[in-house]
C-alpha atoms as a PDB file:
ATOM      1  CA  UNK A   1      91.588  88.590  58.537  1.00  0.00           C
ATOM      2  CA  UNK A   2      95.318  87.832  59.526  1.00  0.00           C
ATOM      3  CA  UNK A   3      96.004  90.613  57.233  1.00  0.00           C
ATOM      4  CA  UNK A   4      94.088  93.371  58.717  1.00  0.00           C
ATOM      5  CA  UNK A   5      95.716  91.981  62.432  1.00  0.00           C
ATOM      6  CA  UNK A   6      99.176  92.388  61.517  1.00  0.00           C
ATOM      7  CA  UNK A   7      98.525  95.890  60.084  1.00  0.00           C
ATOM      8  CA  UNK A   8      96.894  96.813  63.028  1.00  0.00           C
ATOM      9  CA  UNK A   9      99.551  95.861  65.327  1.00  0.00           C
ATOM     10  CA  UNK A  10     102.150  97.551  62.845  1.00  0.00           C
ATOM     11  CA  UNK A  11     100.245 100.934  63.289  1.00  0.00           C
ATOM     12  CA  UNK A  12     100.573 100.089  67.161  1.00  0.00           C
ATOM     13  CA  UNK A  13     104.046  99.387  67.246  1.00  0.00           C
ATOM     14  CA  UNK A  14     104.458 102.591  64.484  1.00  0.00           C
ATOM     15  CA  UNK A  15     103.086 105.025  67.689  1.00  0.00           C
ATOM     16  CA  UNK A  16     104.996 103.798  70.768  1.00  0.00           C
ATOM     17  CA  UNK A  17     108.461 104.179  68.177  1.00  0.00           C
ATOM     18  CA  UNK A  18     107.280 107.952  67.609  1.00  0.00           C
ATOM     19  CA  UNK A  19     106.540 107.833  71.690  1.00  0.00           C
ATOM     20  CA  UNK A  20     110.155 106.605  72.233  1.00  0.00           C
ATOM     21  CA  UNK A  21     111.203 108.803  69.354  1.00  0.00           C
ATOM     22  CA  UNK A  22     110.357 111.779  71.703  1.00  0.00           C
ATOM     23  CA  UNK A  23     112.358 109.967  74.899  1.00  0.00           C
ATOM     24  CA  UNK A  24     115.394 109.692  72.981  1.00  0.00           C
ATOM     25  CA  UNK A  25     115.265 113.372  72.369  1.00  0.00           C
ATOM     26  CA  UNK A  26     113.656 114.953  75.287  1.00  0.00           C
ATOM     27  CA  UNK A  27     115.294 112.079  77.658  1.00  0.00           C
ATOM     28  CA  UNK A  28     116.140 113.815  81.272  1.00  0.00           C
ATOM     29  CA  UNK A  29     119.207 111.182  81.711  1.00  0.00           C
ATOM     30  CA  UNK A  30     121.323 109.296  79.178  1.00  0.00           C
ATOM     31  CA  UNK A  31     120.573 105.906  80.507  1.00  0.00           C
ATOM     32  CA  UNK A  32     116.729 107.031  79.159  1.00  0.00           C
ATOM     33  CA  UNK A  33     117.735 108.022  76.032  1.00  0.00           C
ATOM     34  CA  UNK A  34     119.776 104.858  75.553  1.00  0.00           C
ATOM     35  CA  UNK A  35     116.958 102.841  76.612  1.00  0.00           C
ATOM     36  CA  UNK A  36     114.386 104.656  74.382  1.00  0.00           C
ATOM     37  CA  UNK A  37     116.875 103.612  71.061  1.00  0.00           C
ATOM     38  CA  UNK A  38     117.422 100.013  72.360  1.00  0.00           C
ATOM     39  CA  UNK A  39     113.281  99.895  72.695  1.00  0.00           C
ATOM     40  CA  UNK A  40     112.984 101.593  68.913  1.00  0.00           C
ATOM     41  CA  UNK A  41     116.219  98.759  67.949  1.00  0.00           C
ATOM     42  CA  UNK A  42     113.885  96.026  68.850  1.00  0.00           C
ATOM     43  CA  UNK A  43     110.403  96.939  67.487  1.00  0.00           C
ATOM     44  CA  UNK A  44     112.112  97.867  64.132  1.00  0.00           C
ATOM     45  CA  UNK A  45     112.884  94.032  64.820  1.00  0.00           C
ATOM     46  CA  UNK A  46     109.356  93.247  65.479  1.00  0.00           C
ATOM     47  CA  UNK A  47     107.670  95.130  62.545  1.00  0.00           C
ATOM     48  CA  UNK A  48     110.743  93.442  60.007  1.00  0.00           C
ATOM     49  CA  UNK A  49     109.343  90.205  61.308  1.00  0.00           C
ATOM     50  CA  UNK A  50     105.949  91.089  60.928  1.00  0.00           C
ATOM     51  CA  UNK A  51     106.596  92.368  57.122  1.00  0.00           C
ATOM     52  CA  UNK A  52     107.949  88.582  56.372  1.00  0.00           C
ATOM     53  CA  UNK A  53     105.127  87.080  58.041  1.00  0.00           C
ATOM     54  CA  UNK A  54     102.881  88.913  56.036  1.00  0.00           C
ATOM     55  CA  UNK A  55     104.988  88.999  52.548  1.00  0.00           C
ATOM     56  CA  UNK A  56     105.827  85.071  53.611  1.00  0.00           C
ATOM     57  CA  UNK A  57     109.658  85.357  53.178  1.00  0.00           C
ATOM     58  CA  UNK A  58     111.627  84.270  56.138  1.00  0.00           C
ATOM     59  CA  UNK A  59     114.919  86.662  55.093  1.00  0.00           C
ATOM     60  CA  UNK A  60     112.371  89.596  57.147  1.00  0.00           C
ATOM     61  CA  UNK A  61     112.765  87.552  59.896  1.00  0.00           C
ATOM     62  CA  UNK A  62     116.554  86.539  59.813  1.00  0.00           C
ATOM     63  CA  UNK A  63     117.135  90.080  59.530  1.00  0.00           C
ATOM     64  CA  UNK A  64     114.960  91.473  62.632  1.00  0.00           C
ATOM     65  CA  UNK A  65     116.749  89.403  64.382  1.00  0.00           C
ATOM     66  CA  UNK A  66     119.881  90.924  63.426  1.00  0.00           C
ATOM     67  CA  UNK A  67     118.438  94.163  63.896  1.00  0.00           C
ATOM     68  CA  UNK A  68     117.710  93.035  67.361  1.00  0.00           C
ATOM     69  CA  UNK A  69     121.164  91.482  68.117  1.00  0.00           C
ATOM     70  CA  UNK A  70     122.697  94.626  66.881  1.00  0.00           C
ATOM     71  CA  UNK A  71     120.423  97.087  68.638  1.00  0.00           C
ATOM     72  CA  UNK A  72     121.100  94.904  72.538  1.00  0.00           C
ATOM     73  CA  UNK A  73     125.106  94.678  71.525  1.00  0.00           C
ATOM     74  CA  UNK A  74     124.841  98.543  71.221  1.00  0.00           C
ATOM     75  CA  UNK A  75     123.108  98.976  74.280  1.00  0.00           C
ATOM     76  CA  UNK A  76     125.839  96.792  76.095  1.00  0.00           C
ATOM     77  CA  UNK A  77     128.700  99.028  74.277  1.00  0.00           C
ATOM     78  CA  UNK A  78     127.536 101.744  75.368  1.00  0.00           C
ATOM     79  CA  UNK A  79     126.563 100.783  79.538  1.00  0.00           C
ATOM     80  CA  UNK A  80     129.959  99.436  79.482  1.00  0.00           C
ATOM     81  CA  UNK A  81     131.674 103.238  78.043  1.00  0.00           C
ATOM     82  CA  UNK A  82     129.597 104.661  80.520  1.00  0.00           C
ATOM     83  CA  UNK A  83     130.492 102.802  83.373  1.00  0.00           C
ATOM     84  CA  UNK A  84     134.240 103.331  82.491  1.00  0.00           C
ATOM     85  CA  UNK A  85     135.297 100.163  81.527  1.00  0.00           C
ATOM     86  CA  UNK A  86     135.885 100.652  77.953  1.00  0.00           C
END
């Protein structure tokens, strides 16, 4: 049952990436487009954390996090180069 569930919301998370996918490309601004890859940074988190719940190792989920972490200090880098302060 809690099989089927986490496929399911993989599949989910699988169509708003390709959604964001098409932001990052076709974004009207920059700030969108950065947005769109901090959003796709994060649920590659989410399904990594998923994939160790359902394999039942925890390393999936140390490394979505890192994912994560990586994806957000990215997102800063790059506001901050924007803004001119870098």
């Amino acid at each position: 049952m809690m099989t089927s569930d986490i496929i399911l919301v993989s599949i989910i998370l699988a169509v708003l990436a390709l959604i964001l996918l098409y932001r990052v490309i076709r974004g009207p601004h920059v700030i969108d487009r950065v947005m769109a890859a901090d959003c796709i940074d994060v649920i590659i988190g989410l399904v990594m954390v998923l994939f160790g719940c359902y394999e039942g190792r925890g390393i999936y989920v140390d490394l979505g996090l890192i994912v994560a972490l990586l994806g957000f200090i990215g997102t800063v880098l790059i506001s901050k180069y924007m803004e001119g302060k870098i």
